[in-house]
Protein backbone atom coordinates (compact mmCIF):
# COMPACT_ATOMS: atom_id res chain seq x y z
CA UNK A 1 182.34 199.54 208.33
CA UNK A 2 178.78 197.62 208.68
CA UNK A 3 178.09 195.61 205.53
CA UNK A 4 174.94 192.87 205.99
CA UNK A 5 176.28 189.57 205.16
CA UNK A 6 175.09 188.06 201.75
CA UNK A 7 174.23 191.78 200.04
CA UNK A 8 173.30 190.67 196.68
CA UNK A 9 174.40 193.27 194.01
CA UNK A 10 170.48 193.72 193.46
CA UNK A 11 170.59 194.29 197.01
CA UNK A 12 172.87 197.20 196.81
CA UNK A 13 171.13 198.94 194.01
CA UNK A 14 168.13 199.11 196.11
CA UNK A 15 170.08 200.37 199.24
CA UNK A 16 171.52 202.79 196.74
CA UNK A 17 167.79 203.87 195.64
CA UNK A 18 166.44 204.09 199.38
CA UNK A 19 169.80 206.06 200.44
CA UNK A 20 168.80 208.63 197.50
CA UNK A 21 165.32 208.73 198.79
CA UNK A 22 166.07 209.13 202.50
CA UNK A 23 168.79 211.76 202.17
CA UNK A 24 166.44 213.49 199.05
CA UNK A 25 163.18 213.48 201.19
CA UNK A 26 164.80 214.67 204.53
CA UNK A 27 164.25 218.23 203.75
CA UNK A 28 160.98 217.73 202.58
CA UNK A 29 160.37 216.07 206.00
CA UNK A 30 161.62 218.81 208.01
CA UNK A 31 159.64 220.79 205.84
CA UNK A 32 156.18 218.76 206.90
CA UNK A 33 157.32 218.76 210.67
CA UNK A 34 158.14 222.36 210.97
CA UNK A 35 154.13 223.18 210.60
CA UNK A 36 153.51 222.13 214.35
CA UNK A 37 156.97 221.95 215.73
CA UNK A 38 159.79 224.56 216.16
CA UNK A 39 163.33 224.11 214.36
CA UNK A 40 164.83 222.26 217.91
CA UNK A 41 162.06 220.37 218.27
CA UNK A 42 162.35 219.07 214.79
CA UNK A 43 166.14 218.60 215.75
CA UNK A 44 165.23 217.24 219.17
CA UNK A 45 163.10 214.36 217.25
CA UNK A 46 164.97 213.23 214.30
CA UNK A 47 167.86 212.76 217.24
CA UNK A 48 165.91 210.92 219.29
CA UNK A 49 164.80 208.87 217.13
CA UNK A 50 168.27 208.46 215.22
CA UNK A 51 169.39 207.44 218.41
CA UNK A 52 167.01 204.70 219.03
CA UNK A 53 167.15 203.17 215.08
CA UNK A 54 171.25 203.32 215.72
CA UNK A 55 171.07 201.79 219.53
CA UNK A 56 168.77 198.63 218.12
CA UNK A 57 170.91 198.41 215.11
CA UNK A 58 174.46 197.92 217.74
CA UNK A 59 172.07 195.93 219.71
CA UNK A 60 170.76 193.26 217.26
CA UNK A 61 174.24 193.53 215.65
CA UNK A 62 176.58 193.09 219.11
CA UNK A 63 178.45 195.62 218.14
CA UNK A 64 180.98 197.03 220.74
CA UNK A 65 180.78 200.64 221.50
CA UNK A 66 184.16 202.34 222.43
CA UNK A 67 184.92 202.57 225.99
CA UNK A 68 187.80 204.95 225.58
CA UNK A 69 187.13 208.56 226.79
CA UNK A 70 188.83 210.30 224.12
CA UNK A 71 186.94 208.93 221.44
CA UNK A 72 183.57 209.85 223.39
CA UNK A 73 185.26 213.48 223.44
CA UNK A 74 186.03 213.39 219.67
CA UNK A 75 182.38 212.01 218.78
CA UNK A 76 180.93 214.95 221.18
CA UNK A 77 182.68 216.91 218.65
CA UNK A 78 181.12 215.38 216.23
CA UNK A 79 177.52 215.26 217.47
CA UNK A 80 177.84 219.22 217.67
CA UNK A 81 179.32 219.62 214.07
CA UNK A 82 177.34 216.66 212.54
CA UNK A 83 174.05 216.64 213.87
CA UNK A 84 172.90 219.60 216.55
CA UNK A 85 174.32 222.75 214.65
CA UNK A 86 173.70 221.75 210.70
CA UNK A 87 170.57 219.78 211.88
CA UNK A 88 169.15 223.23 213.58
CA UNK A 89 170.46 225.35 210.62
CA UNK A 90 168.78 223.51 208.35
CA UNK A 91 165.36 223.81 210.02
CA UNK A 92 165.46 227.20 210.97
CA UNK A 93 166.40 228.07 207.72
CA UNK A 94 163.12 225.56 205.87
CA UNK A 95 161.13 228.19 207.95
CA UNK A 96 161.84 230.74 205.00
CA UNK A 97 162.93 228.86 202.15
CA UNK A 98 161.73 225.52 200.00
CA UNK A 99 162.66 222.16 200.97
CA UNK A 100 163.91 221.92 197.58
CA UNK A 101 166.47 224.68 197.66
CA UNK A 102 167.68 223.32 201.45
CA UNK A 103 168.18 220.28 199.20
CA UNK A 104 170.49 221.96 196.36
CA UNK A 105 172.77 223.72 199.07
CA UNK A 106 172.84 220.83 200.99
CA UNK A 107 174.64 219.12 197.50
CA UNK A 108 177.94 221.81 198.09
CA UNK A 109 178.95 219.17 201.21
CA UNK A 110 181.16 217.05 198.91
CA UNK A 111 182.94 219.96 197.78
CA UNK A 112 183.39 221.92 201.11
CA UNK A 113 184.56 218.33 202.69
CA UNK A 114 187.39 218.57 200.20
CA UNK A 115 188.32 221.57 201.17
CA UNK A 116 188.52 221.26 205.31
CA UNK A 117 189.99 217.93 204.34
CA UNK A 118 192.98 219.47 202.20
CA UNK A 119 193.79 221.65 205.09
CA UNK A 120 193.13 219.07 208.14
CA UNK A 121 194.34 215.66 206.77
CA UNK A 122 197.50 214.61 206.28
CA UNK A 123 197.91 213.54 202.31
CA UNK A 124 194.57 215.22 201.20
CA UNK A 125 196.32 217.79 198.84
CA UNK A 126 194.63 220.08 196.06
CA UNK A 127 194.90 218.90 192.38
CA UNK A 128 193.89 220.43 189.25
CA UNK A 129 190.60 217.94 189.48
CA UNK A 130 189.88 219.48 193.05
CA UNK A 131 190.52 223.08 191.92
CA UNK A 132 188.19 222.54 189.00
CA UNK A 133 185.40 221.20 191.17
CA UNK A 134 186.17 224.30 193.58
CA UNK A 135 185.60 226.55 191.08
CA UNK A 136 182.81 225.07 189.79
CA UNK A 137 180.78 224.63 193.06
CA UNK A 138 181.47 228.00 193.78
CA UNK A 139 179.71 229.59 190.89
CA UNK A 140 176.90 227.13 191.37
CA UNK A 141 176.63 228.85 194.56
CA UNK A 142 176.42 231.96 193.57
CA UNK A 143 173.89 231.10 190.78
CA UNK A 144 171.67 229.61 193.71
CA UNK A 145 171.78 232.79 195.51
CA UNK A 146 171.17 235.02 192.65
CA UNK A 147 173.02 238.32 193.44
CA UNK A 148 171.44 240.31 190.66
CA UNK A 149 168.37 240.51 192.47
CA UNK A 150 170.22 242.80 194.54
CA UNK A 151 171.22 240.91 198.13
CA UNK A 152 169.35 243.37 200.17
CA UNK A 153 166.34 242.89 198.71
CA UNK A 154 165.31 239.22 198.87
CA UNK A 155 164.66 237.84 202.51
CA UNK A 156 166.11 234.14 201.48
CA UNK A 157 169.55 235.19 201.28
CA UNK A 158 170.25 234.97 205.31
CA UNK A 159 168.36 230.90 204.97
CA UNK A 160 170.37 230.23 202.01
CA UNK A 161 173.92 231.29 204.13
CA UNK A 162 172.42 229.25 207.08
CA UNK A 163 172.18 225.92 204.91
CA UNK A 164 175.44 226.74 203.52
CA UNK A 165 176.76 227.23 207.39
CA UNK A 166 175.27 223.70 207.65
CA UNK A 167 177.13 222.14 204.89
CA UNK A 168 180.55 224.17 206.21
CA UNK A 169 179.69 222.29 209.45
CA UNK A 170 179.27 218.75 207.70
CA UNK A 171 182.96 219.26 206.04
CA UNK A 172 184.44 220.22 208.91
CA UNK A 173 182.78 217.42 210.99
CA UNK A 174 183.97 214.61 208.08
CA UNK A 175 187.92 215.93 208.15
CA UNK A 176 187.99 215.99 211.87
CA UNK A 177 186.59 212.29 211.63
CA UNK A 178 189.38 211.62 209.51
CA UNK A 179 191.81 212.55 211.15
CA UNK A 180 190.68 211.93 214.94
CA UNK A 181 188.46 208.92 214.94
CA UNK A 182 188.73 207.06 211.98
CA UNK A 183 190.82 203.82 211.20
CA UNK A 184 191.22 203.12 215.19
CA UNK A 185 189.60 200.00 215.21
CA UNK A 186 186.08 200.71 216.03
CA UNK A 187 182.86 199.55 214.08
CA UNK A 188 181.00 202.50 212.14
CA UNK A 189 177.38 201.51 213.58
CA UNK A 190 178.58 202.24 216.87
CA UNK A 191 180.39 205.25 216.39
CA UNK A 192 177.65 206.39 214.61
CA UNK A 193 175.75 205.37 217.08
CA UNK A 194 177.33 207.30 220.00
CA UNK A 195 178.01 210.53 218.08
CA UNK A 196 173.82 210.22 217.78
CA UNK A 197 173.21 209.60 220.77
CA UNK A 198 175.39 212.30 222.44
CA UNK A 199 173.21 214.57 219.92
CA UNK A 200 170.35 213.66 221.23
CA UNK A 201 171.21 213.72 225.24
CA UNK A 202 172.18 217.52 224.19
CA UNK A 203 168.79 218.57 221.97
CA UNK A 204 167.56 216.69 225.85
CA UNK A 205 169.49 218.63 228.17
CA UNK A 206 168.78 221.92 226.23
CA UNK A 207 165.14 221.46 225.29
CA UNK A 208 164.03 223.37 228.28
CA UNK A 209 165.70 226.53 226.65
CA UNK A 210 165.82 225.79 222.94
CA UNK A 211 162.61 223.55 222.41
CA UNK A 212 160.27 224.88 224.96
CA UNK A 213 157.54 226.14 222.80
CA UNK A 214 153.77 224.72 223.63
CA UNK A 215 152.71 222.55 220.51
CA UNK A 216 149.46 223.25 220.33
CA UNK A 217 148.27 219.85 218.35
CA UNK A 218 150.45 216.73 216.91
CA UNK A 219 149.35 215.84 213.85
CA UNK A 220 149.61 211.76 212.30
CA UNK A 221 151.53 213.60 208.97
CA UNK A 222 154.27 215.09 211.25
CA UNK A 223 154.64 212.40 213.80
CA UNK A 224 155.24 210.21 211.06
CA UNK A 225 157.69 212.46 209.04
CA UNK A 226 159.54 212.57 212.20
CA UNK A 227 160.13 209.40 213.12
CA UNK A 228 160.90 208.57 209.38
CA UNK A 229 163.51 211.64 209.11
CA UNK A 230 165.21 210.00 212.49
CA UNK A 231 165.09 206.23 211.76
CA UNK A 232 166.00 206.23 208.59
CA UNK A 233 167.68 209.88 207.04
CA UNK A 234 169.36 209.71 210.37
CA UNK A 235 169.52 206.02 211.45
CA UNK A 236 169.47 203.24 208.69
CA UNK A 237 170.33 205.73 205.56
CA UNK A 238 174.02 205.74 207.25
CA UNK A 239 174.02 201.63 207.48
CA UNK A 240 173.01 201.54 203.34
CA UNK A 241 175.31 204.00 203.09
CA UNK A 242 178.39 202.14 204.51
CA UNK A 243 176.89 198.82 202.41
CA UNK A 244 177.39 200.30 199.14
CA UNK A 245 180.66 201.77 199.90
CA UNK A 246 181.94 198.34 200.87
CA UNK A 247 180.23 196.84 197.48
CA UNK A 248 180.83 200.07 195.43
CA UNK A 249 183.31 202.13 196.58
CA UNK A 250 183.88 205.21 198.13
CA UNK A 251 183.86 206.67 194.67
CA UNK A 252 180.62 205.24 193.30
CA UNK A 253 178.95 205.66 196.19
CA UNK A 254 179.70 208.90 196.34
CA UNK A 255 177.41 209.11 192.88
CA UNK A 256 174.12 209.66 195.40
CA UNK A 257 175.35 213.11 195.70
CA UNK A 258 173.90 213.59 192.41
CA UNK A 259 170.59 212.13 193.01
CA UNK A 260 169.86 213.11 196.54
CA UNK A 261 169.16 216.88 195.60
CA UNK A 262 167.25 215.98 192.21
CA UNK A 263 164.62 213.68 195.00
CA UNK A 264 164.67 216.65 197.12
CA UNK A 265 163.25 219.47 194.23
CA UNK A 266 161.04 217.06 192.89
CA UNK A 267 159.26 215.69 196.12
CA UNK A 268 159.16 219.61 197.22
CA UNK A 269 157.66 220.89 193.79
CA UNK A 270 154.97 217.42 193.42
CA UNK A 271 154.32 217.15 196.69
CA UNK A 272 154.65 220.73 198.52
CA UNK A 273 153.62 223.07 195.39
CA UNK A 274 156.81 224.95 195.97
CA UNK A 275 158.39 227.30 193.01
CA UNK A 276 161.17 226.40 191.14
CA UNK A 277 162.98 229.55 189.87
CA UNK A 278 165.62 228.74 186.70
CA UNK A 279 168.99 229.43 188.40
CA UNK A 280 168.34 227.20 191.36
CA UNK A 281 168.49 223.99 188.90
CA UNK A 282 171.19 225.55 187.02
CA UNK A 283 173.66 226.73 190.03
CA UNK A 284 172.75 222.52 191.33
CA UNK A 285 173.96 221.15 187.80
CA UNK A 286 176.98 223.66 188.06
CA UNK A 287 177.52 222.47 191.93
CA UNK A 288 177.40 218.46 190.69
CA UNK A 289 179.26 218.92 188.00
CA UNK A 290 182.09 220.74 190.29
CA UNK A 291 181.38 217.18 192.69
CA UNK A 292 182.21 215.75 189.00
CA UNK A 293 185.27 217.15 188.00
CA UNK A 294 186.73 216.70 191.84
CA UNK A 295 185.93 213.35 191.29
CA UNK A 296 187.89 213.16 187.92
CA UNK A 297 185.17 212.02 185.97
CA UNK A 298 185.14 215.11 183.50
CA UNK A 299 187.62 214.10 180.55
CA UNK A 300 190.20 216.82 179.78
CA UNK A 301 190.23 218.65 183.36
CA UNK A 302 193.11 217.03 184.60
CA UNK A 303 194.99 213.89 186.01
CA UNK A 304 192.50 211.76 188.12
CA UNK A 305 192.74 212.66 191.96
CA UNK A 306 191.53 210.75 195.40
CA UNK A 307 187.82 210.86 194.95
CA UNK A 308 186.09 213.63 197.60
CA UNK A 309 183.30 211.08 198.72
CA UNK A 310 179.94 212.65 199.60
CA UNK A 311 180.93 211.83 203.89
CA UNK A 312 184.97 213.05 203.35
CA UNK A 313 186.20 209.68 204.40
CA UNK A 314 185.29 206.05 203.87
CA UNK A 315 184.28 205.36 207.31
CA UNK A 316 182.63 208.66 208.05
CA UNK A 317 179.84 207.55 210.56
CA UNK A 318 176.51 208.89 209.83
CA UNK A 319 176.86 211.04 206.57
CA UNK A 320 173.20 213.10 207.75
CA UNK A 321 170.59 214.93 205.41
């Protein structure tokens, strides 16, 4: 785990505040790059660009990348679960649907971690805490959704099962870290840094297929929101992350879960003009309130269980937005 030597506390709360911002505004910057660019283009540059914020970070830090080639085979795993397939779900599905939405689904990870984990990793069992939360996140869901509008006749319900695909794909990514790659003795910058960088060599090698489309002008606005939504909700928002767990931990960190999709709605709504219907706020509260109650942090629910931290695992590399 990567922790900057001398972190103040004040420190930390700011890392906190920019981790909240950078996972909160990533949607709203796939949002801004998906006027000129196509979803694996948008993937193709937050990768590359992930990459090279994670490369200079092992770099500057001499970090040690691992040489063995079963742990680049488990991180390949990872790239595809944690970065290509969410990162091109996501996209494709902020072609249809408001950043701010992508941002509420995007707040069931916690929850669906849990659950892969419970099944996957040896000790992670289900308590009454993680039942509650379960049960919880599940109506949030379908308060998100809305099925009384009738689910054949509203053309966001396929987006809204594509971010939740995403999210399925960030669980399962986090308990097969857990069980295959973490605790083995190598630093989290560079195993975050592989695992991005095998990402990116595959958006690469499949660009001429997936991310061929002409782009017929490059605006300043989405170059920009581009190489923000790589260096930093893909690159340096993982090395805050790690910080605060370190100062925090796992289970306080885990508290940006709460304020990650409340950035998201509000940047979307100020800064995009996009609607706000009532159940989407009250299906999030119901989601973080399940995160809550897995947590143990609702009195009454039940006896306090391990905490289901917003990556799965305490040296989950590169927890993405």
């Amino acid at each position: 785990m990567f922790r900057a030597p001398g972190v103040a506390k004040a420190g930390i709360a700011v890392q906190f505040a920019l981790l909240a911002v950078a996972w909160g505004s990533s949607f709203l910057l796939i949002k801004i790059g998906l006027d000129e660019l196509s979803p694996a283009q948008v993937v193709l540059a937050r990768m590359l660009f992930g990459a090279l914020a994670l490369g200079a970070l092992v770099a500057i830090t001499r970090r040690p990348v691992p040489r063995d080639p079963r742990a680049w085979g488990h991180l390949a795993v990872v790239a595809i679960l944690l970065c290509v397939v969410p990162f091109a779900l996501f996209a494709w599905a902020e072609q249809r649907i408001s950043s701010g939405l992508a941002s509420i689904l995007n707040a069931t990870t916690p929850l669906i971690t849990m659950l892969f984990a419970t099944a996957m990793v040896a000790g992670e069992r289900m308590n009454r805490n993680r039942t509650s939360g379960l049960v919880l996140g599940f109506a949030g869901v379908v308060v998100i959704i809305g099925p009384w509008r009738g689910l054949g006749e509203h053309d966001d319900l396929l987006p809204q099962l594509a971010c939740l695909g995403a999210t399925a794909c960030y669980g399962l990514a986090f308990a097969y870290l857990r069980r295959f790659v973490s605790g083995r003795g190598h630093s989290a910058p560079a195993l975050a840094f592989v695992q991005v960088l095998i990402g990116a060599v595959i958006m690469v090698v499949a660009a001429p297929w997936a991310a061929s489309e002409p782009v017929d002008r490059l605006s300043g606005a989405v170059v920009v929101s581009m190489v923000v939504l790589g260096a930093f909700g893909t690159g340096m928002a993982y090395v805050w992350n790690n910080n605060i767990v370190a100062a925090w931990g796992a289970a306080n960190a885990a508290a940006v879960t709460y304020l990650s999709p409340v950035v998201g709605v509000l940047l979307g709504v100020v800064l995009m003009g996009e609607p706000l219907t009532w159940n989407q706020p009250v299906g999030a509260a119901l989601v973080l309130l399940g995160i809550m109650a897995a947590h143990g942090r609702l009195g009454g629910i039940g006896r306090r269980g391990t905490p289901a931290t917003s990556g799965g695992s305490r040296a989950a590399p590169a927890h993405h937005r």
